[in-house]
N, C-alpha and C. Protein backbone atom coordinates (compact mmCIF):
# COMPACT_ATOMS: atom_id res chain seq x y z
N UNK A 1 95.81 101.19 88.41
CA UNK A 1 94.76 100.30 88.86
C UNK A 1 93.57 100.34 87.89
N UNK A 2 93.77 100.60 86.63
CA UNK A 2 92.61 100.58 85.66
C UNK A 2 93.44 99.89 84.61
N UNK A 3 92.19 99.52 83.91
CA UNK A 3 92.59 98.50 82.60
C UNK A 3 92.61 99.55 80.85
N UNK A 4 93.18 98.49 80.25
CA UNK A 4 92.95 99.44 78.93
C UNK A 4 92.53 99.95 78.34
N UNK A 5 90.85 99.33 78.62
CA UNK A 5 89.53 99.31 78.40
C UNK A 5 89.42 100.96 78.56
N UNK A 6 89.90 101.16 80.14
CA UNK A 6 89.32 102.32 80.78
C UNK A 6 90.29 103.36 80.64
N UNK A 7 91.70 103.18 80.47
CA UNK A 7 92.28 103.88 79.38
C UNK A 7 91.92 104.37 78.34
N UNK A 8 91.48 103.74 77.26
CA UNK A 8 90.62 103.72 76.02
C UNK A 8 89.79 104.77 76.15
N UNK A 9 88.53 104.55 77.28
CA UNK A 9 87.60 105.44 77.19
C UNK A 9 87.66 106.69 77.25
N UNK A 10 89.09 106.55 78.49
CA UNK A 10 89.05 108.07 79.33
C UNK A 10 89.43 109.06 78.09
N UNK A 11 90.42 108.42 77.33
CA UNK A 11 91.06 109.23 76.25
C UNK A 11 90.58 109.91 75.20
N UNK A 12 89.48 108.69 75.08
CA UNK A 12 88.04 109.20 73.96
C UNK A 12 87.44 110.30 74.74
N UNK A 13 87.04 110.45 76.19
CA UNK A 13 86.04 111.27 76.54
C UNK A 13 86.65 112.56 75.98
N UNK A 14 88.30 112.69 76.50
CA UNK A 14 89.45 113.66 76.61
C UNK A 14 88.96 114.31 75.03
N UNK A 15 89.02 113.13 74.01
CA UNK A 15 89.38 113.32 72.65
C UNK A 15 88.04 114.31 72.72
N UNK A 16 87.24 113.90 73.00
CA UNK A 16 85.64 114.14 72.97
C UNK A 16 85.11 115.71 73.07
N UNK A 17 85.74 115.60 74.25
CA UNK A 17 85.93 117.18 75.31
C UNK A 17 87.04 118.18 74.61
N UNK A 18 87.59 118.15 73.32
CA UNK A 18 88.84 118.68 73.13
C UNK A 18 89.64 119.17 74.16
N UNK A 19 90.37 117.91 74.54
CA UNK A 19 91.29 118.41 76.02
C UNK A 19 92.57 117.43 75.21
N UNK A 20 92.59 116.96 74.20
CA UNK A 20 93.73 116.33 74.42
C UNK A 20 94.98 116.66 74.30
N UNK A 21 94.87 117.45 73.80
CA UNK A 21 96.35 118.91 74.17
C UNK A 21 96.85 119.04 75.75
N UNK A 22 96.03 118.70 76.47
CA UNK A 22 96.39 119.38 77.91
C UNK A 22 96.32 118.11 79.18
N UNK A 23 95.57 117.03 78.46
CA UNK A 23 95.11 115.64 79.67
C UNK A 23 95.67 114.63 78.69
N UNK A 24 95.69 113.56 79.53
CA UNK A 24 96.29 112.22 78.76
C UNK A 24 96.12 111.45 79.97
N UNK A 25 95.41 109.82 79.47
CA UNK A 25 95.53 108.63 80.21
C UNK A 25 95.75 108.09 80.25
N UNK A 26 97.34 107.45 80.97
CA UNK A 26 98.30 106.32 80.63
C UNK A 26 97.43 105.21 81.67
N UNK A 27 98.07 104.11 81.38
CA UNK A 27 98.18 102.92 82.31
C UNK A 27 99.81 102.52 82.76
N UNK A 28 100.17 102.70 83.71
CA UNK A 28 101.50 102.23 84.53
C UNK A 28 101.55 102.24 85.81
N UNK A 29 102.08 101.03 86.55
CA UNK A 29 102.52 101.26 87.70
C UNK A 29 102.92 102.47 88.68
N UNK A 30 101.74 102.25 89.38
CA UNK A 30 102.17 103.91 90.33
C UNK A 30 102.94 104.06 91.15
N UNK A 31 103.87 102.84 91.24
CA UNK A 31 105.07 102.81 92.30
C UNK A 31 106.33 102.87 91.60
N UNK A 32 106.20 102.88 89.87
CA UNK A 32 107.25 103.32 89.47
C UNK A 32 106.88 104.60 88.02
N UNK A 33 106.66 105.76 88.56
CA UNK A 33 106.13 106.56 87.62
C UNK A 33 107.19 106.65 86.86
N UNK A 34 106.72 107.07 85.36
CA UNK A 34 107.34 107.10 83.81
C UNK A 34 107.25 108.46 83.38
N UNK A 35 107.45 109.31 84.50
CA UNK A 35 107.88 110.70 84.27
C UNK A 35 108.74 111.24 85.09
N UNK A 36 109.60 111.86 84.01
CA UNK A 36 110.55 113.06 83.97
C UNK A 36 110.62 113.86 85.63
N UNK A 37 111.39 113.87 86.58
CA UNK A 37 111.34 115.23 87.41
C UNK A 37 110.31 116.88 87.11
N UNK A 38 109.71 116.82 87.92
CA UNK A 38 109.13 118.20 87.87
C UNK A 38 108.42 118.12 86.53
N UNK A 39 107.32 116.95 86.16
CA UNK A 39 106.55 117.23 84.90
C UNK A 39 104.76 117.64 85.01
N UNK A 40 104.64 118.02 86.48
CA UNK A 40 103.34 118.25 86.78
C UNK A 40 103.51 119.18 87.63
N UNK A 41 102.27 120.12 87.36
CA UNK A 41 101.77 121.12 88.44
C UNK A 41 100.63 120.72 89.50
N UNK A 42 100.02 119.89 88.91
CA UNK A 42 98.83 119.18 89.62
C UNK A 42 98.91 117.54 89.43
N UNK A 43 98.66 116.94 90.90
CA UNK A 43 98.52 115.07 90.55
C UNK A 43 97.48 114.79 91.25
N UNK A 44 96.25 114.35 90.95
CA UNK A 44 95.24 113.70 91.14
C UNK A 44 95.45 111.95 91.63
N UNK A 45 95.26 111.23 92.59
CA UNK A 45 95.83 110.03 93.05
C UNK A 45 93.88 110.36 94.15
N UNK A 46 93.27 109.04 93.07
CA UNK A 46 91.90 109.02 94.16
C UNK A 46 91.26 107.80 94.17
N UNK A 47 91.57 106.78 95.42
CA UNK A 47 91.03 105.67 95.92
C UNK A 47 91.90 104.60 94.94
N UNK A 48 93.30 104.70 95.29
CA UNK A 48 93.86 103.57 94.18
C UNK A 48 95.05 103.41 94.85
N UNK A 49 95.66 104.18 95.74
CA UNK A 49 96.72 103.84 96.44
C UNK A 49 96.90 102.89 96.92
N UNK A 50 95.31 102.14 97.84
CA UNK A 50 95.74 101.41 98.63
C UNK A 50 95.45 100.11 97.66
N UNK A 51 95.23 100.17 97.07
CA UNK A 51 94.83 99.05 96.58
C UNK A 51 96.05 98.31 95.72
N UNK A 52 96.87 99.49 95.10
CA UNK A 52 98.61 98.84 95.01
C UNK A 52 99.65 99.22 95.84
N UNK A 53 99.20 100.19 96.32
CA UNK A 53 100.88 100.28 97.41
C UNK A 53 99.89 99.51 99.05
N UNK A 54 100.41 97.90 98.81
CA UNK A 54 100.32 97.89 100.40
C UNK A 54 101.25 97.73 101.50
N UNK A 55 102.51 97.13 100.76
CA UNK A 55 103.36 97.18 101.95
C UNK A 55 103.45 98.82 102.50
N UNK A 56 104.12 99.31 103.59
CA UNK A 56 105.35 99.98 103.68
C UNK A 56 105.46 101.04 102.83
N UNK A 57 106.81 99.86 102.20
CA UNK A 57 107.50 100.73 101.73
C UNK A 57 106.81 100.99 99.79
N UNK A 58 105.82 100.19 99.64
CA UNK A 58 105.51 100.58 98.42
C UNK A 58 104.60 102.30 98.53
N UNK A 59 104.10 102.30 100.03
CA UNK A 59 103.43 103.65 100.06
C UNK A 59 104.09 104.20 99.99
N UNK A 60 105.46 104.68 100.72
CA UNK A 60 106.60 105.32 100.36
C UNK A 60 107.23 105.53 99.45
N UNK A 61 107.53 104.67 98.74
CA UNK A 61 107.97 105.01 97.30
C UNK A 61 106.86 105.88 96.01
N UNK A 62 105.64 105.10 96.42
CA UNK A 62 104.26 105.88 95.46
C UNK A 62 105.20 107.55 95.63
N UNK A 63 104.55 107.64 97.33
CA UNK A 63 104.61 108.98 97.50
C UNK A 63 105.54 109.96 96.97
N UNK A 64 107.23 109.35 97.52
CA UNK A 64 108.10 109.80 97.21
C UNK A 64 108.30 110.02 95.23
N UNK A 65 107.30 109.17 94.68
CA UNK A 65 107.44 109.69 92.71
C UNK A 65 106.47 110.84 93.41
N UNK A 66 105.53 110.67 93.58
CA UNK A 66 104.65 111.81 93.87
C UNK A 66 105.44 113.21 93.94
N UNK A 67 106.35 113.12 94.72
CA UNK A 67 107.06 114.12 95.02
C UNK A 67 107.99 114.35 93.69
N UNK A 68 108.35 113.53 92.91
CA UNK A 68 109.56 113.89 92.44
C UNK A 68 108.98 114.17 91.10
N UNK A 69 108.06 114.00 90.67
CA UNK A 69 107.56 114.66 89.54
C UNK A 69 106.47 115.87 89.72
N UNK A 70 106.30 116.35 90.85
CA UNK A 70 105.74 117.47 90.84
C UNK A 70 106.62 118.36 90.95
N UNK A 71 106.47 119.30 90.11
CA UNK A 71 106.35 121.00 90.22
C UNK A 71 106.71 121.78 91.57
N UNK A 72 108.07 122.38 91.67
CA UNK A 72 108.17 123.21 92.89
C UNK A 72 106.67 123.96 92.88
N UNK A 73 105.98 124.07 94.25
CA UNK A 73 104.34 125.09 94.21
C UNK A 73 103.66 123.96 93.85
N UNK A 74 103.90 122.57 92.96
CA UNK A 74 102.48 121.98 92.77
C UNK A 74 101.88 121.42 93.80
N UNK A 75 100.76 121.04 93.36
CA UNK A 75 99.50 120.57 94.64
C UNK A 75 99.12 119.36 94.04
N UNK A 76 98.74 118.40 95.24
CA UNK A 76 98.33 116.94 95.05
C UNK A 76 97.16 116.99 95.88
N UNK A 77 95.91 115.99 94.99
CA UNK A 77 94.82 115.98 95.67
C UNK A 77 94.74 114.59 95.77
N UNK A 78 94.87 113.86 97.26
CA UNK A 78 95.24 112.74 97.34
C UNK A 78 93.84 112.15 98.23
N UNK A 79 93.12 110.85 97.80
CA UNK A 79 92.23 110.26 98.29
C UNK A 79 92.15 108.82 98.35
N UNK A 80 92.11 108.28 99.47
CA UNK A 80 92.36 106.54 100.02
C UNK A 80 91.37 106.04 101.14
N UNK A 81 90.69 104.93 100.73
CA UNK A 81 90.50 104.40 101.60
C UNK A 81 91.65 103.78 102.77
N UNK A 82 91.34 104.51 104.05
CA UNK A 82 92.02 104.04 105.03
C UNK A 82 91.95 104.09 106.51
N UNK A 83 92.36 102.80 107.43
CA UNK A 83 91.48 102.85 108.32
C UNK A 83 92.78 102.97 109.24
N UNK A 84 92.33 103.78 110.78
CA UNK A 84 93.28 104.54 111.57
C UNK A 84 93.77 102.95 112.78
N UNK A 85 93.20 102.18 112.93
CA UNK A 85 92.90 100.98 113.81
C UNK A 85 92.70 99.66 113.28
N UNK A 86 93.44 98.85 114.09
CA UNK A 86 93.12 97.52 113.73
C UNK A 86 91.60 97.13 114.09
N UNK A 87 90.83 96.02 113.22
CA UNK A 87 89.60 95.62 113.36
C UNK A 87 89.43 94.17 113.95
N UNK A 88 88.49 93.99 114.67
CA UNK A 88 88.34 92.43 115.15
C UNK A 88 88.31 91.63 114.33
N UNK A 89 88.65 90.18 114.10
CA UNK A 89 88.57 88.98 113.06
C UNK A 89 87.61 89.32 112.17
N UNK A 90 86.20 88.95 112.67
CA UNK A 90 85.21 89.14 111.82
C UNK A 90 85.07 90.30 111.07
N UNK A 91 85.19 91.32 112.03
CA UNK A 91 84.82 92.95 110.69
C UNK A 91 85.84 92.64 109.49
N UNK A 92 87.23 92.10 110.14
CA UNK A 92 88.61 91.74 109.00
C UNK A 92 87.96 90.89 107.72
N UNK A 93 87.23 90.26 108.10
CA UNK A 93 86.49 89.03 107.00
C UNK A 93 85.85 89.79 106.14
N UNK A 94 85.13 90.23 106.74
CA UNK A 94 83.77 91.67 106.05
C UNK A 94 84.80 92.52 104.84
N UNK A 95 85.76 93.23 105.42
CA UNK A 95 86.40 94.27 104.49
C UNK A 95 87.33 93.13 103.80
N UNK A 96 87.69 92.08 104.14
CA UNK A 96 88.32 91.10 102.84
C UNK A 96 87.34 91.21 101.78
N UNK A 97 86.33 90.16 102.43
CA UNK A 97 85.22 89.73 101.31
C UNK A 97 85.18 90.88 100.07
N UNK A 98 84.56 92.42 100.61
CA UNK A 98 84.39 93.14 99.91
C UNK A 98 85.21 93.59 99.29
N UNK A 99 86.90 94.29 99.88
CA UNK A 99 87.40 94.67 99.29
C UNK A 99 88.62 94.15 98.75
N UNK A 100 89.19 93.22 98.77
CA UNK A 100 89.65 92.06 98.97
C UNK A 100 91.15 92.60 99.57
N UNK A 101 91.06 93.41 100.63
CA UNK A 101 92.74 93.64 101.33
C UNK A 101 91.75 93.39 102.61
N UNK A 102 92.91 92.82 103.09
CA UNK A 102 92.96 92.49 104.83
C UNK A 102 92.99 93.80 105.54
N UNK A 103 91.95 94.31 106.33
CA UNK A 103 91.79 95.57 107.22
C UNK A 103 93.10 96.09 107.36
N UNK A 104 94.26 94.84 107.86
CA UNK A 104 95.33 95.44 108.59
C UNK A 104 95.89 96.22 107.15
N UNK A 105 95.94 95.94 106.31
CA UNK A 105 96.38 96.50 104.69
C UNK A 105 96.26 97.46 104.53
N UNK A 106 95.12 98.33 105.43
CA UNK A 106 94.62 99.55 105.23
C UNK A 106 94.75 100.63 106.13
N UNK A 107 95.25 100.24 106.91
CA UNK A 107 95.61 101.03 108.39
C UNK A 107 97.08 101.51 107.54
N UNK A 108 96.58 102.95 107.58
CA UNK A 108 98.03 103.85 107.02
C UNK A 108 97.64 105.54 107.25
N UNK A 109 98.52 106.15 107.95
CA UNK A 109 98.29 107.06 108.06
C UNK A 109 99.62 108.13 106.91
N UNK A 110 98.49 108.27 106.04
CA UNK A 110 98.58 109.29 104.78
C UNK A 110 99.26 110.37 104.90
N UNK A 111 98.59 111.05 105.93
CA UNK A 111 99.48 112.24 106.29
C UNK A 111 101.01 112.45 106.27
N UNK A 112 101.38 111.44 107.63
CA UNK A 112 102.64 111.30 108.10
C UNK A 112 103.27 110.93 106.57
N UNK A 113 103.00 110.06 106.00
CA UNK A 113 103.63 109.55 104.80
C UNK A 113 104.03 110.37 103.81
N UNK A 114 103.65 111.30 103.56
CA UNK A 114 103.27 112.66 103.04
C UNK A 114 104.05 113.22 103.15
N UNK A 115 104.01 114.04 104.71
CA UNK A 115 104.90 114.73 105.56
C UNK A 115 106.09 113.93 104.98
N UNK A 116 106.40 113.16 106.11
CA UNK A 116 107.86 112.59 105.46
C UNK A 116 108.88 112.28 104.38
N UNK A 117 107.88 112.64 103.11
CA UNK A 117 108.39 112.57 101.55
C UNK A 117 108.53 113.80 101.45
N UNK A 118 108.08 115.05 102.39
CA UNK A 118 108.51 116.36 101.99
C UNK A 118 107.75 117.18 101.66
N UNK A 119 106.36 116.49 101.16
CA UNK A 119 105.58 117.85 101.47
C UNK A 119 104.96 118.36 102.87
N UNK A 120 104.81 119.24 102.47
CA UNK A 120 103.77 120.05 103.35
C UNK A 120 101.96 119.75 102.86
N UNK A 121 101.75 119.31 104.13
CA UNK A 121 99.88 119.25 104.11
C UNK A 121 99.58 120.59 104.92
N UNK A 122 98.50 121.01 103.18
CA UNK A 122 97.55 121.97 103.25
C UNK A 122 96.21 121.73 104.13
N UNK A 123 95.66 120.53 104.09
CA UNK A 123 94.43 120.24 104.42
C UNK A 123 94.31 118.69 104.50
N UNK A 124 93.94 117.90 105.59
CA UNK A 124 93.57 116.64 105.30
C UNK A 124 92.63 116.39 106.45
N UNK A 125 91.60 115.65 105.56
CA UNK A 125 90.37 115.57 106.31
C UNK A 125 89.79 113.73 106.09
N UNK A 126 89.06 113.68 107.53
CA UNK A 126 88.35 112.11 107.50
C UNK A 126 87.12 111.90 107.08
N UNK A 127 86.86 111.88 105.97
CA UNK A 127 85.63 111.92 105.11
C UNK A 127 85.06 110.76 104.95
N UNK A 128 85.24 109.58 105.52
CA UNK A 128 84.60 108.41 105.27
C UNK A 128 82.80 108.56 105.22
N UNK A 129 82.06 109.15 105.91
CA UNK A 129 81.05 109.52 106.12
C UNK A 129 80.48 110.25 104.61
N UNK A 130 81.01 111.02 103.85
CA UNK A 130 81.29 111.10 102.39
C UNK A 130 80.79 110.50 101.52
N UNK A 131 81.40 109.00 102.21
CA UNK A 131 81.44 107.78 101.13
C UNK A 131 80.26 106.82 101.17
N UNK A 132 79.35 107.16 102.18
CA UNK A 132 77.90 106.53 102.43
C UNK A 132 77.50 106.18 101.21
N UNK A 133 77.27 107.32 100.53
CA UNK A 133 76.85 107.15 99.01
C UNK A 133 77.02 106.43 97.94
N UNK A 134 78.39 106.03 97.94
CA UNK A 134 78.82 105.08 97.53
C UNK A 134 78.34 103.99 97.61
N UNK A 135 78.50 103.33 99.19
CA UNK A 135 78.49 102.08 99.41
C UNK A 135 76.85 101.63 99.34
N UNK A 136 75.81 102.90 99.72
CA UNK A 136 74.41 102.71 99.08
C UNK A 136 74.08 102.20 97.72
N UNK A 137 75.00 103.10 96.86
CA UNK A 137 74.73 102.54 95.50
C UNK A 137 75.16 101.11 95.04
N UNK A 138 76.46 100.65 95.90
CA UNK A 138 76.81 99.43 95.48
C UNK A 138 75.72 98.30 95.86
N UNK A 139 74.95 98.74 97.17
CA UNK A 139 73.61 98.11 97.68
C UNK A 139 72.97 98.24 96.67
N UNK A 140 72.15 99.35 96.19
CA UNK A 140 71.63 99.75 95.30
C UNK A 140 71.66 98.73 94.39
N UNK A 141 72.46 99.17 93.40
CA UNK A 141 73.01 98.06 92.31
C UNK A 141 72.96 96.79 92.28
N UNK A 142 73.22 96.30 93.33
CA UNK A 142 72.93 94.58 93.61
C UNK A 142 71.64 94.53 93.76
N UNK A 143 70.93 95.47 94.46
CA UNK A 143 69.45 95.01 94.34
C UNK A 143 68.47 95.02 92.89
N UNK A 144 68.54 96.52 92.37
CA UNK A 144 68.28 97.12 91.25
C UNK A 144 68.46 95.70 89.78
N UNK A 145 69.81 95.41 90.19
CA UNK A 145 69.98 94.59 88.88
C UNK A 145 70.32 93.50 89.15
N UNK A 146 69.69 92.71 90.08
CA UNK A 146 69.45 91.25 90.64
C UNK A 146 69.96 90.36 89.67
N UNK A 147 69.18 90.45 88.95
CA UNK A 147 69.27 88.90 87.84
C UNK A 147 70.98 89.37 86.90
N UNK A 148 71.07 90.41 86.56
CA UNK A 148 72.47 90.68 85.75
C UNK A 148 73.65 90.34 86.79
N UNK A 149 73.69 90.94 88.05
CA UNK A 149 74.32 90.56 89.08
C UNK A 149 74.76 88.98 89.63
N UNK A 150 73.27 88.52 89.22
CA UNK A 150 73.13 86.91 90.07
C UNK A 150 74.07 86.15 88.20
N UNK A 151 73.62 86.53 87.19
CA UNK A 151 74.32 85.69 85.71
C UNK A 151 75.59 85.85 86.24
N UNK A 152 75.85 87.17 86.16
CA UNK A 152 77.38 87.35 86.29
C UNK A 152 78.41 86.45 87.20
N UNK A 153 77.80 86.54 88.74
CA UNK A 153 78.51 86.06 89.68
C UNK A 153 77.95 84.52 90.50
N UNK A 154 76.94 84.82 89.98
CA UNK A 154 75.74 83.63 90.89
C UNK A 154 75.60 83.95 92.21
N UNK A 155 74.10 83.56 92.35
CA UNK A 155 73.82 83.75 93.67
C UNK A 155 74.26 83.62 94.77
N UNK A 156 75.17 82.57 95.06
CA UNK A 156 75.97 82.62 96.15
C UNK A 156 76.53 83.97 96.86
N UNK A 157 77.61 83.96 95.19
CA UNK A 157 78.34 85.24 95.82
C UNK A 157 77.84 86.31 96.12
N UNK A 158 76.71 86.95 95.33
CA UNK A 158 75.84 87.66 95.46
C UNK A 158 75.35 87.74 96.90
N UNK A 159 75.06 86.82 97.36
CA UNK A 159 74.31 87.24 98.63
C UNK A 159 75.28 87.33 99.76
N UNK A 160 76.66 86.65 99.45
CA UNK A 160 77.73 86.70 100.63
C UNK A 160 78.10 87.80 100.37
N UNK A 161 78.29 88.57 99.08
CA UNK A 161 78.75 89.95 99.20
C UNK A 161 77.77 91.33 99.78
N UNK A 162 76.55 90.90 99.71
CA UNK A 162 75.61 92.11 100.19
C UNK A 162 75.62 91.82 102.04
N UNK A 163 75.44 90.53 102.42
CA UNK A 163 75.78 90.26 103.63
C UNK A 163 77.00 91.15 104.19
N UNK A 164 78.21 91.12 103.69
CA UNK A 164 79.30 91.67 103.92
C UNK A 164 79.62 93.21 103.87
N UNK A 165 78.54 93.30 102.83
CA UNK A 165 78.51 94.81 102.50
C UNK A 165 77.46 95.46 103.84
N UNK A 166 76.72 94.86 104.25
CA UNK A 166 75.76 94.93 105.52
C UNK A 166 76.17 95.15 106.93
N UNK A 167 77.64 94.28 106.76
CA UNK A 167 78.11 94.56 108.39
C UNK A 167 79.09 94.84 108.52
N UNK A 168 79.77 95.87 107.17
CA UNK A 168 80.90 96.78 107.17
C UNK A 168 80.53 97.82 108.14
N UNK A 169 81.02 98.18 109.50
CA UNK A 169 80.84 99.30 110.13
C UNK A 169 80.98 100.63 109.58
N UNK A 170 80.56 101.59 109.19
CA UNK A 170 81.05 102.93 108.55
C UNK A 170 80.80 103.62 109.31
């Protein structure tokens, strides 16, 4: 779910940091990983799941590479926006606008999915409350940089998206 661009960078930071012996940042489909059985001890997967695995069975399959390229003992630190309940029409509009998946898109329970590919959960917690910060700054940002915001997208959208961003329940 990142572009080349951000490929590019990450690799430079890597290059930057002398890590590139030990980290590397591909771009590929995370529902069909391009590694080997058992080529990780650790997999990092944070706020990108849902945004390409939405059917089903694409969460299932994510998971299940998840599984099949980790490391007997390795550990996955896994993070998604996701909501436990269906939402009324309108809130559904709200989390379109912003995020552009349909509420129902997001109703997935992680765990079980997890569980059922075979691992074992160490710890999983509902941290949305966490993410306040976030969604302040994205306020933030639209306010802060008005006019770069308004060139970019024009005012319209601009103001239908802070509206939306306003009556996201958190």
């Amino acid at each position: 779910n990142i572009s080349r661009e951000q490929v590019r960078q990450g690799n430079q930071l890597i290059s930057d940091l002398d890590l590139s012996d030990r980290v590397t940042v591909r771009r590929g489909d995370a529902r069909a990983l391009d590694f080997p059985d058992e080529s990780f001890d650790a997999i990092v997967c944070l706020e990108a799941a849902g945004d390409i695995c939405v059917t089903e069975a694409d969460k299932s399959r994510l998971v299940r590479d998840l599984y099949r390229i980790l490391r007997p003992g390795g550990h996955v630190g896994f993070s998604d926006l996701a909501l436990r309940n269906a939402v009324s029409r309108a809130d559904d509009r709200d989390v379109r606008a912003v995020l552009y998946h349909s509420a129902a898109e997001l109703i997935t329970d992680w765990p079980a999915i997890f569980s059922r590919e075979g691992f074992r959960i160490v710890e999983s917690r509902d941290i949305i409350a966490e993410t306040l910060p976030t969604w302040d700054h994205v306020r933030a940002v639209y306010g802060t940089r008005d006019g770069d915001v308004v060139r970019r997208y024009g005012r319209r959208l601009v103001e239908r998206t802070i509206a939306h961003l306003e009556r996201i329940a958190i």
